[in-house]
N, C-alpha and C. Protein backbone atom coordinates (compact mmCIF):
# COMPACT_ATOMS: atom_id res chain seq x y z
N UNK A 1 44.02 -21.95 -51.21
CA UNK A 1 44.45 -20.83 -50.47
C UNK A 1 44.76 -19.67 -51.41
N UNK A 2 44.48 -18.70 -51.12
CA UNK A 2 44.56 -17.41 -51.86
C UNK A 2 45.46 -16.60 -51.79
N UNK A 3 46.10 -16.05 -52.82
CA UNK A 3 47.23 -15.41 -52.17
C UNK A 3 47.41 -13.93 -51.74
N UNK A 4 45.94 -12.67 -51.89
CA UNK A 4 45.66 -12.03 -51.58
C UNK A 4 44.37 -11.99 -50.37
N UNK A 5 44.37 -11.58 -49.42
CA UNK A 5 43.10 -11.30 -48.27
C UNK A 5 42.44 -10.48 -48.70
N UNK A 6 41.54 -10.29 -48.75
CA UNK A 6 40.12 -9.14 -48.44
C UNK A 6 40.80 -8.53 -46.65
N UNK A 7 40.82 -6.92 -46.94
CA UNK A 7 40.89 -6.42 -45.73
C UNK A 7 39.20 -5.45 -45.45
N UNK A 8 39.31 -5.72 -44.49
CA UNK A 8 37.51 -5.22 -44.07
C UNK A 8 37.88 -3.72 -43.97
N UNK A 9 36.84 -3.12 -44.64
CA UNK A 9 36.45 -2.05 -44.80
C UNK A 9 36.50 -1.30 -43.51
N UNK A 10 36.63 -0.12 -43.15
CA UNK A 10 36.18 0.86 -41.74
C UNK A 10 35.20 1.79 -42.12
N UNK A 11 33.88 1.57 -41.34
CA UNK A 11 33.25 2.85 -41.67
C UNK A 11 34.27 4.13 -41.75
N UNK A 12 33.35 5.23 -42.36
CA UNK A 12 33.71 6.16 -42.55
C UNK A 12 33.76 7.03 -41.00
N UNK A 13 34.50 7.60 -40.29
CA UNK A 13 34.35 8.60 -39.16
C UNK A 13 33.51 10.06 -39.54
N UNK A 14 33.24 10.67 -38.86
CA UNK A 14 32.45 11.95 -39.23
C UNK A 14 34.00 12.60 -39.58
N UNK A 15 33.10 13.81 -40.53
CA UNK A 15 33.69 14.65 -40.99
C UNK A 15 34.39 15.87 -40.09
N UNK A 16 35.62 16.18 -40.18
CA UNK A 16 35.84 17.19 -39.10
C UNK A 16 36.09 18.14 -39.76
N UNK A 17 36.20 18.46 -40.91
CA UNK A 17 36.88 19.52 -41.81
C UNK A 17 36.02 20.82 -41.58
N UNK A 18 35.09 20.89 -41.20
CA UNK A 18 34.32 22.48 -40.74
C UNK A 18 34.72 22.69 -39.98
N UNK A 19 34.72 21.69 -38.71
CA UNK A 19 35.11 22.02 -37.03
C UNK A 19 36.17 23.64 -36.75
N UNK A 20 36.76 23.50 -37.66
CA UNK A 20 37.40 25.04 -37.08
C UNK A 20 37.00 26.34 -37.88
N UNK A 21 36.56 25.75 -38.63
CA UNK A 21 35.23 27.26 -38.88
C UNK A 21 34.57 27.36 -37.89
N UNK A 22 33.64 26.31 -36.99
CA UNK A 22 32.73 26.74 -36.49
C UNK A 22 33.41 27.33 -34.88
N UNK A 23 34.41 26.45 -34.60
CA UNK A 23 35.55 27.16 -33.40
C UNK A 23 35.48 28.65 -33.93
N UNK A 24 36.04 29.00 -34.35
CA UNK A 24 36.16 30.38 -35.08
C UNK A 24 35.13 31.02 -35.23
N UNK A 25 33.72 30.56 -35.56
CA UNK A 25 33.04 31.73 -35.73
C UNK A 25 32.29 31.91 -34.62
N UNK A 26 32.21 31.45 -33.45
CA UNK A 26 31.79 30.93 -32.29
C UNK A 26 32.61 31.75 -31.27
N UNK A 27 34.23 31.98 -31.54
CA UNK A 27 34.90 32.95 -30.65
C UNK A 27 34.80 34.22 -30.77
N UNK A 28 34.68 34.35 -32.78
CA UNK A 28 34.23 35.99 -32.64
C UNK A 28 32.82 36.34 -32.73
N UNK A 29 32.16 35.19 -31.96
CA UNK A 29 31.18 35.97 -31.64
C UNK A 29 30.78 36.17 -30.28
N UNK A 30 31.61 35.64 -29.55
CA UNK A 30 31.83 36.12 -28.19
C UNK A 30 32.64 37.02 -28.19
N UNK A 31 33.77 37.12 -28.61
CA UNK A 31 34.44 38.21 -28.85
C UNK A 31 33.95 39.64 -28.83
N UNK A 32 32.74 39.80 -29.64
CA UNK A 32 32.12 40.70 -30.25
C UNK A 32 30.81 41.27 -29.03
N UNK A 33 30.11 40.14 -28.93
CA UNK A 33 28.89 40.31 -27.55
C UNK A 33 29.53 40.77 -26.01
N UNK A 34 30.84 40.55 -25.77
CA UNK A 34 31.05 40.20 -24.23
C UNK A 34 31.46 41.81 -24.03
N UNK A 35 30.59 42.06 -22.67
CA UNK A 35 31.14 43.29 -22.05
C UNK A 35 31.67 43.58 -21.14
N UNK A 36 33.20 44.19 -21.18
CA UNK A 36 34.22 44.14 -19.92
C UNK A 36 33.42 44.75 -18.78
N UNK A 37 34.13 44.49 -17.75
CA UNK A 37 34.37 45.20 -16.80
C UNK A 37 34.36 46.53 -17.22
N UNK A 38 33.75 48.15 -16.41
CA UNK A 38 34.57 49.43 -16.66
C UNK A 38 35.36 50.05 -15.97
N UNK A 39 34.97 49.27 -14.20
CA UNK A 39 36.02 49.84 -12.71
C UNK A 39 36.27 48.50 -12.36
N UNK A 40 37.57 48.71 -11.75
CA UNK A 40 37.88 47.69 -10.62
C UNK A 40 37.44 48.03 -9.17
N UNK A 41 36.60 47.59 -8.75
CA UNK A 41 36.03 47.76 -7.33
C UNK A 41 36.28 47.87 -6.54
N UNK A 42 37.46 48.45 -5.54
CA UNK A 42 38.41 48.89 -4.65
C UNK A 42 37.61 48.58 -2.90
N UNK A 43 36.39 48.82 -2.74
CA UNK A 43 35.70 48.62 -1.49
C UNK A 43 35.19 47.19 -1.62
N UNK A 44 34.56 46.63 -0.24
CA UNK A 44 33.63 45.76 -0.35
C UNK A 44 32.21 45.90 -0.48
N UNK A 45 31.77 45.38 -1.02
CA UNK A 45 30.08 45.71 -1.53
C UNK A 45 29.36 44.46 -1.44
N UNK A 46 28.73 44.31 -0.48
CA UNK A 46 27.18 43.88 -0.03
C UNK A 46 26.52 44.34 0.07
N UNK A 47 25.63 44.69 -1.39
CA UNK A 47 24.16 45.42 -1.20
C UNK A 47 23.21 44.81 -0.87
N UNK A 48 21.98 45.51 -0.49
CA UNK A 48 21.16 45.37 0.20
C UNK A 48 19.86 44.88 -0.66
N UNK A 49 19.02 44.27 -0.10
CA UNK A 49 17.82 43.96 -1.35
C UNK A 49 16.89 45.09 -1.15
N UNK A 50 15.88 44.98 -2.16
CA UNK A 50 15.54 46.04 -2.24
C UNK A 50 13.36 45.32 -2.59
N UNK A 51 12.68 46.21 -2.05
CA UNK A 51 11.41 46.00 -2.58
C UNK A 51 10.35 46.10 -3.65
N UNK A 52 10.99 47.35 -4.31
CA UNK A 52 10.27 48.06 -5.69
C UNK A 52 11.59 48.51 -6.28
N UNK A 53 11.58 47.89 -7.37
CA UNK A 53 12.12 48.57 -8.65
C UNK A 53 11.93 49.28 -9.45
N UNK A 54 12.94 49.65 -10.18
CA UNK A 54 12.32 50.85 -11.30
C UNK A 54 13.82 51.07 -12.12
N UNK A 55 13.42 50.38 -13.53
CA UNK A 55 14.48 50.54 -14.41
C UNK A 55 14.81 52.03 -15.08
N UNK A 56 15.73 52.40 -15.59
CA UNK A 56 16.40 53.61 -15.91
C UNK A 56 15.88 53.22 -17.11
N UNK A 57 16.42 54.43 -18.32
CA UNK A 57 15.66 54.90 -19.40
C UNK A 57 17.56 55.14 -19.98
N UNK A 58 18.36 56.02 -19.79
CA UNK A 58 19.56 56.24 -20.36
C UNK A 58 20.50 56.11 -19.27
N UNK A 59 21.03 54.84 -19.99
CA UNK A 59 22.06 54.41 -18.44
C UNK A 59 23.62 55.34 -18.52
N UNK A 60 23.56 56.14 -19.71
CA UNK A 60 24.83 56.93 -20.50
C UNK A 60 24.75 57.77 -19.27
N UNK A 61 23.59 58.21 -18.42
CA UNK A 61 24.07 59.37 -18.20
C UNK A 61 24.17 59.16 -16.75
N UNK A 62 24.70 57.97 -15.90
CA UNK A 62 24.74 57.42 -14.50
C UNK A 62 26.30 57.46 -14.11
N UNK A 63 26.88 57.97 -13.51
CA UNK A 63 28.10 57.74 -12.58
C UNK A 63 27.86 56.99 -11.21
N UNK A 64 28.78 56.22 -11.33
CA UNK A 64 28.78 55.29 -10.03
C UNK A 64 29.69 55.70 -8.94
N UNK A 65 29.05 55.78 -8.01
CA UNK A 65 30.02 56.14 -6.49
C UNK A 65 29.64 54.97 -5.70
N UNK A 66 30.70 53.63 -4.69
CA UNK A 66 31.03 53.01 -4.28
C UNK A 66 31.39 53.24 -2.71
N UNK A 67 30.61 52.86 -1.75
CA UNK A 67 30.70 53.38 -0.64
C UNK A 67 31.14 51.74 0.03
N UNK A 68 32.53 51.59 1.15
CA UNK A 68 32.85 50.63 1.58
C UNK A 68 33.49 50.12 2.19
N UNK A 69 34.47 49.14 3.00
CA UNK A 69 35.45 49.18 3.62
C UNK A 69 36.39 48.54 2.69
N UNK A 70 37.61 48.76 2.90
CA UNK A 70 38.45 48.95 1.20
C UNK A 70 38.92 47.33 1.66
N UNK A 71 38.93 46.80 0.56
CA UNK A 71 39.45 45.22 -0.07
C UNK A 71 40.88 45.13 0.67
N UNK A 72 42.39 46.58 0.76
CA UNK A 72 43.05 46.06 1.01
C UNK A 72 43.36 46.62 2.08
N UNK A 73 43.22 46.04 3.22
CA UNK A 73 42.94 46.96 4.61
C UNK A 73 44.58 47.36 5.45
N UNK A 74 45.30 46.68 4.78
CA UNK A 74 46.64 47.16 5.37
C UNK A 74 46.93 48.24 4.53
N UNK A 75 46.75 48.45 3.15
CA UNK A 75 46.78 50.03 2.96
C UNK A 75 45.85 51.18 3.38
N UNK A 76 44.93 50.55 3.22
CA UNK A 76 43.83 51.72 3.17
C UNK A 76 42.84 51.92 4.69
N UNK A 77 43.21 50.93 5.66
CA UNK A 77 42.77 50.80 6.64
C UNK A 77 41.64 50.44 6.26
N UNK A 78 40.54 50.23 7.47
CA UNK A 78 38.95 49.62 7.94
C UNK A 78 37.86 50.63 7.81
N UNK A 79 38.36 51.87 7.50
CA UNK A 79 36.94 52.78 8.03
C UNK A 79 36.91 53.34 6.55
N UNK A 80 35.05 53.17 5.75
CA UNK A 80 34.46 52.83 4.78
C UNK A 80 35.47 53.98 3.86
N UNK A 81 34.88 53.72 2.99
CA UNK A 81 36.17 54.59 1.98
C UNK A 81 34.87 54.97 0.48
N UNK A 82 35.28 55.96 0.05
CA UNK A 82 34.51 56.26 -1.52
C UNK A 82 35.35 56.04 -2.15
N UNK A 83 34.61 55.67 -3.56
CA UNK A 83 35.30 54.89 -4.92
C UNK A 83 34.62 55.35 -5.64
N UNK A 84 35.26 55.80 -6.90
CA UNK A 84 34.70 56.55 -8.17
C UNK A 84 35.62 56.41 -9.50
N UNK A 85 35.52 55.65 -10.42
CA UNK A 85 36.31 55.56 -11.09
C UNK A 85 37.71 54.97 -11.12
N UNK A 86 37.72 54.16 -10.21
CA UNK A 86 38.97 53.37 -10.09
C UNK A 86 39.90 53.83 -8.96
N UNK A 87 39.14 55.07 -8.28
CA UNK A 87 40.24 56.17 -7.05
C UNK A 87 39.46 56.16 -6.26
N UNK A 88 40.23 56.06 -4.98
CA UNK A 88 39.85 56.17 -3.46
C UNK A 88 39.64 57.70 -3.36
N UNK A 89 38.23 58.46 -2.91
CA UNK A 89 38.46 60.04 -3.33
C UNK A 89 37.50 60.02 -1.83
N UNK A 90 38.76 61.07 -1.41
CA UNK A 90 38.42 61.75 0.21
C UNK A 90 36.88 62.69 -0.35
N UNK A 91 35.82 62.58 0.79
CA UNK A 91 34.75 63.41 0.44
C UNK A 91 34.93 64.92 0.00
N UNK A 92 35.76 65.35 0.33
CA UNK A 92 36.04 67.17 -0.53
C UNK A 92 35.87 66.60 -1.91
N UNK A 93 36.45 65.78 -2.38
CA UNK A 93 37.04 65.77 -3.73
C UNK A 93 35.94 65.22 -4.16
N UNK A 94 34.53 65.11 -4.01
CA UNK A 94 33.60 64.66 -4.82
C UNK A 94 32.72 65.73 -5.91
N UNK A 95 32.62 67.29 -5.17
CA UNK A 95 32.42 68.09 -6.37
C UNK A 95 32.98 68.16 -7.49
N UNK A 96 34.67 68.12 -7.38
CA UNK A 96 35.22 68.55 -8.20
C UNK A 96 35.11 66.70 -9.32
N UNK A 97 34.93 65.76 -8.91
CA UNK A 97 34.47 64.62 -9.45
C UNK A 97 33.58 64.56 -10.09
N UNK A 98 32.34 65.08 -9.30
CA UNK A 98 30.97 65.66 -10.15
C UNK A 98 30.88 66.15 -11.18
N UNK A 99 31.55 67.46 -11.29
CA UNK A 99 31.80 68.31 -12.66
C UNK A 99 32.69 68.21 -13.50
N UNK A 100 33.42 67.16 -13.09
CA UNK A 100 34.27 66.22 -14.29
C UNK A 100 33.53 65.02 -15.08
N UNK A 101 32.85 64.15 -14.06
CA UNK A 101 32.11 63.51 -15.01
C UNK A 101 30.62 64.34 -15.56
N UNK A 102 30.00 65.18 -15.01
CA UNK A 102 29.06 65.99 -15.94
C UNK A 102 30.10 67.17 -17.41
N UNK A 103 31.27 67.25 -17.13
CA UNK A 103 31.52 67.80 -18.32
C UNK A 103 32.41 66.77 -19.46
N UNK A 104 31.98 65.69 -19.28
CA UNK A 104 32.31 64.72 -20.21
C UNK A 104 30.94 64.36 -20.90
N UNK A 105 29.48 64.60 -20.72
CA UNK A 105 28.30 64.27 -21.63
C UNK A 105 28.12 65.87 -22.68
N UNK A 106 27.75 65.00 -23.05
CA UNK A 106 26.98 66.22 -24.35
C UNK A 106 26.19 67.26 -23.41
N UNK A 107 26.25 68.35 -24.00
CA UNK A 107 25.88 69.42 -23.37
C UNK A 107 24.20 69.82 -22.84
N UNK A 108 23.80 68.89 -23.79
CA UNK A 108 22.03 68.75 -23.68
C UNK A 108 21.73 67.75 -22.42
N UNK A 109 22.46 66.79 -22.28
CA UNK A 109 22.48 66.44 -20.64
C UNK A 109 22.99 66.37 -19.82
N UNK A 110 23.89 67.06 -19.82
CA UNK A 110 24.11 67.56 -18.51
C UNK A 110 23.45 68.07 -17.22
N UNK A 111 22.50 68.26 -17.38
CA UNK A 111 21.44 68.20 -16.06
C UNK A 111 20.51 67.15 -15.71
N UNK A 112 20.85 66.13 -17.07
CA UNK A 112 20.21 65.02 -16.37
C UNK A 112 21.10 63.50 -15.95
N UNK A 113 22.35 64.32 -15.36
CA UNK A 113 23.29 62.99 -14.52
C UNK A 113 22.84 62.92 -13.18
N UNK A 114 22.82 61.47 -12.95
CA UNK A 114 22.64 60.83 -12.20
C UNK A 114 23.63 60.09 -11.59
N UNK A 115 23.91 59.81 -10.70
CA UNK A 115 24.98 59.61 -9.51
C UNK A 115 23.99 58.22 -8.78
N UNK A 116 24.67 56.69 -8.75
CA UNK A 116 24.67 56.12 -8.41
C UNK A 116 25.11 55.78 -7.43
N UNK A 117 24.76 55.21 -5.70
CA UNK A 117 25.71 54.92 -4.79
C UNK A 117 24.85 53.48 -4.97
N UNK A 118 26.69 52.62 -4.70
CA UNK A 118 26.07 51.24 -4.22
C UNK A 118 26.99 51.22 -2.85
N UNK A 119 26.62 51.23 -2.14
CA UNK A 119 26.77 51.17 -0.63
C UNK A 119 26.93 49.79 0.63
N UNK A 120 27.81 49.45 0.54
CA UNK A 120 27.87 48.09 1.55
C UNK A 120 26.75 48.36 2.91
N UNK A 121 26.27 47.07 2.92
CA UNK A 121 24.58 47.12 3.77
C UNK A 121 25.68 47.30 5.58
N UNK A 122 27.09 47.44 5.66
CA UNK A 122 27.51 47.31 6.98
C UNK A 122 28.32 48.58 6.98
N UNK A 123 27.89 49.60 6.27
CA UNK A 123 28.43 51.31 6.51
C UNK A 123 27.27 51.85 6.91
N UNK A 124 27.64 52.79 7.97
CA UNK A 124 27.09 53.37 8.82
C UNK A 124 26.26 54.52 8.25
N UNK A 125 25.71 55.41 8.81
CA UNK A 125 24.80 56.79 7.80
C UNK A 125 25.94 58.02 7.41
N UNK A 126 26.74 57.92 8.71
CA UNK A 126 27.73 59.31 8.45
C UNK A 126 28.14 59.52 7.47
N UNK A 127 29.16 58.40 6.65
CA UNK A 127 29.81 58.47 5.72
C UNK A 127 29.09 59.01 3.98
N UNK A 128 27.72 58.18 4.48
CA UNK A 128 26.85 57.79 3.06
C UNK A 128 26.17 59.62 3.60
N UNK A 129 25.85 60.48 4.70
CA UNK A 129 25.50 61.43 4.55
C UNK A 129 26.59 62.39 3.98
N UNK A 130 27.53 62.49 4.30
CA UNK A 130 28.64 63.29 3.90
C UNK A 130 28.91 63.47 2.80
N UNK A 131 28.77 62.56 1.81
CA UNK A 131 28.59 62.26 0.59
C UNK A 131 27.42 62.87 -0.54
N UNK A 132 26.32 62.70 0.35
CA UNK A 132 25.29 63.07 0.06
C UNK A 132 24.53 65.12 0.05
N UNK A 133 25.64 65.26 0.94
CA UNK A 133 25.96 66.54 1.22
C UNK A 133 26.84 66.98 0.18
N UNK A 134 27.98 66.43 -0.11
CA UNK A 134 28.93 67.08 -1.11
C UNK A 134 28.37 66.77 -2.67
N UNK A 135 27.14 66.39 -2.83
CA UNK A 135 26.85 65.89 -3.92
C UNK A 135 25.56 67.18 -4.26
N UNK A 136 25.26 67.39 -3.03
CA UNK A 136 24.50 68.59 -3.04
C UNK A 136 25.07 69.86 -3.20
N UNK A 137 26.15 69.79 -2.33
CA UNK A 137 26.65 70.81 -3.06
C UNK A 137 27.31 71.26 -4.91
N UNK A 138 27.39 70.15 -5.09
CA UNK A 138 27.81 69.50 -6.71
C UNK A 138 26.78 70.17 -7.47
N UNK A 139 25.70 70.42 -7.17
CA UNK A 139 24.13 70.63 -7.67
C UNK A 139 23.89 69.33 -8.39
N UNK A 140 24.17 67.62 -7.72
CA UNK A 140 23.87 66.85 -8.47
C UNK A 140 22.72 66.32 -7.33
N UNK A 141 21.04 66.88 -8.03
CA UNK A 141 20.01 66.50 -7.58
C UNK A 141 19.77 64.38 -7.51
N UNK A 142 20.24 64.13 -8.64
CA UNK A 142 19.36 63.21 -8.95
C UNK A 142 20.47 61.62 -8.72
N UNK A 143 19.93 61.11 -7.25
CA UNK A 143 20.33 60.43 -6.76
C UNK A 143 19.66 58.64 -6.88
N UNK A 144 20.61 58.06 -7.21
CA UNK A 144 19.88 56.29 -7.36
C UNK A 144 20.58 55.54 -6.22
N UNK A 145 19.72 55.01 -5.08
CA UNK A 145 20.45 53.71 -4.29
C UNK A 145 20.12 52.30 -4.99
N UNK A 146 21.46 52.20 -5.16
CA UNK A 146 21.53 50.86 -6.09
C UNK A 146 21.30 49.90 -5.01
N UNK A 147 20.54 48.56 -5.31
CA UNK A 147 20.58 47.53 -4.41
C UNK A 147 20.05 46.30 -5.34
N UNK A 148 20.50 44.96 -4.67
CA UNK A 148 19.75 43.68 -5.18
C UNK A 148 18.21 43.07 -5.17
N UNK A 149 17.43 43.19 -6.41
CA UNK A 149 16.08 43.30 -5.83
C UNK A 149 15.75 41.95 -6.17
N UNK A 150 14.47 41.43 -5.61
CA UNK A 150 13.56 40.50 -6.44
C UNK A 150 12.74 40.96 -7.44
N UNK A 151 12.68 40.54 -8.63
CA UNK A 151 11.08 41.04 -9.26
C UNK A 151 10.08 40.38 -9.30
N UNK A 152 9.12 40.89 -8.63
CA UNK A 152 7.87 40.32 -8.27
C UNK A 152 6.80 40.47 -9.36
N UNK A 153 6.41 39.17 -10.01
CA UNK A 153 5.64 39.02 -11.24
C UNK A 153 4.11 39.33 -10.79
């Protein structure tokens, strides 16, 4: 009888000593790629699909207007509402909206902003004309209806 044992060996386990480098370089690089939110969306929006597309060229120079029935209906009541920038804005107040966001681009385009409506597919024409009127009066020609399309290969 012996008075020392042999104790059996354990493989070796993998190595973990990188593991939080690669945690780490893995967060800032999401960190780095991910793009917020720029509005909080105040209406409801179900857009509409759409048949032909056509991608933009400089998306710098697009303002978004939000046509809808507002998310919180005990404040803001049921009947569709405009959204621009994070504010519920009564239709008067869309010129003066207009020429706030056209005097925030560089001066060389400023005539080529574009005004986005994404429009819930269950608002009526009045609202989305009224709009469309004060946008004319804005002298903002150049109008995009945003909607959900297929692309057809």
């Amino acid at each position: 009888m012996s008075k020392f044992k042999k104790k059996k060996m354990a493989d070796p386990g993998i190595s973990t000593a990188s593991l939080p480098d690669i945690v780490f370089m893995l967060l800032f690089f999401f960190m780095v790629t991910t793009v917020l939110r720029e509005q909080e969306i105040l209406v409801e929006q179900k857009i509409p699909s759409a048949t032909q597309l056509q991608k933009l060229q400089k998306k710098t120079l697009i303002s978004y207007i939000f046509i809808g029935k507002p998310k919180n209906t005990a404040l803001y009541g049921t009947e569709p509402r405009v959204q621009a920038n994070d504010a519920l804005l009564q239709t008067p107040e869309i010129v003066q909206w207009v020429n706030q966001e056209r005097d925030m681009l560089p001066e060389s385009d400023r005539g080529g902003i574009t005004i986005s409506m994404k429009v819930d597919r269950d608002v009526k024409m009045g609202p989305i004309s009224d709009v469309q009127n004060e946008l004319r009066e804005a002298d903002a020609r150049r109008i995009l209806y945003a909607s959900i399309g297929k692309v057809q290969k």
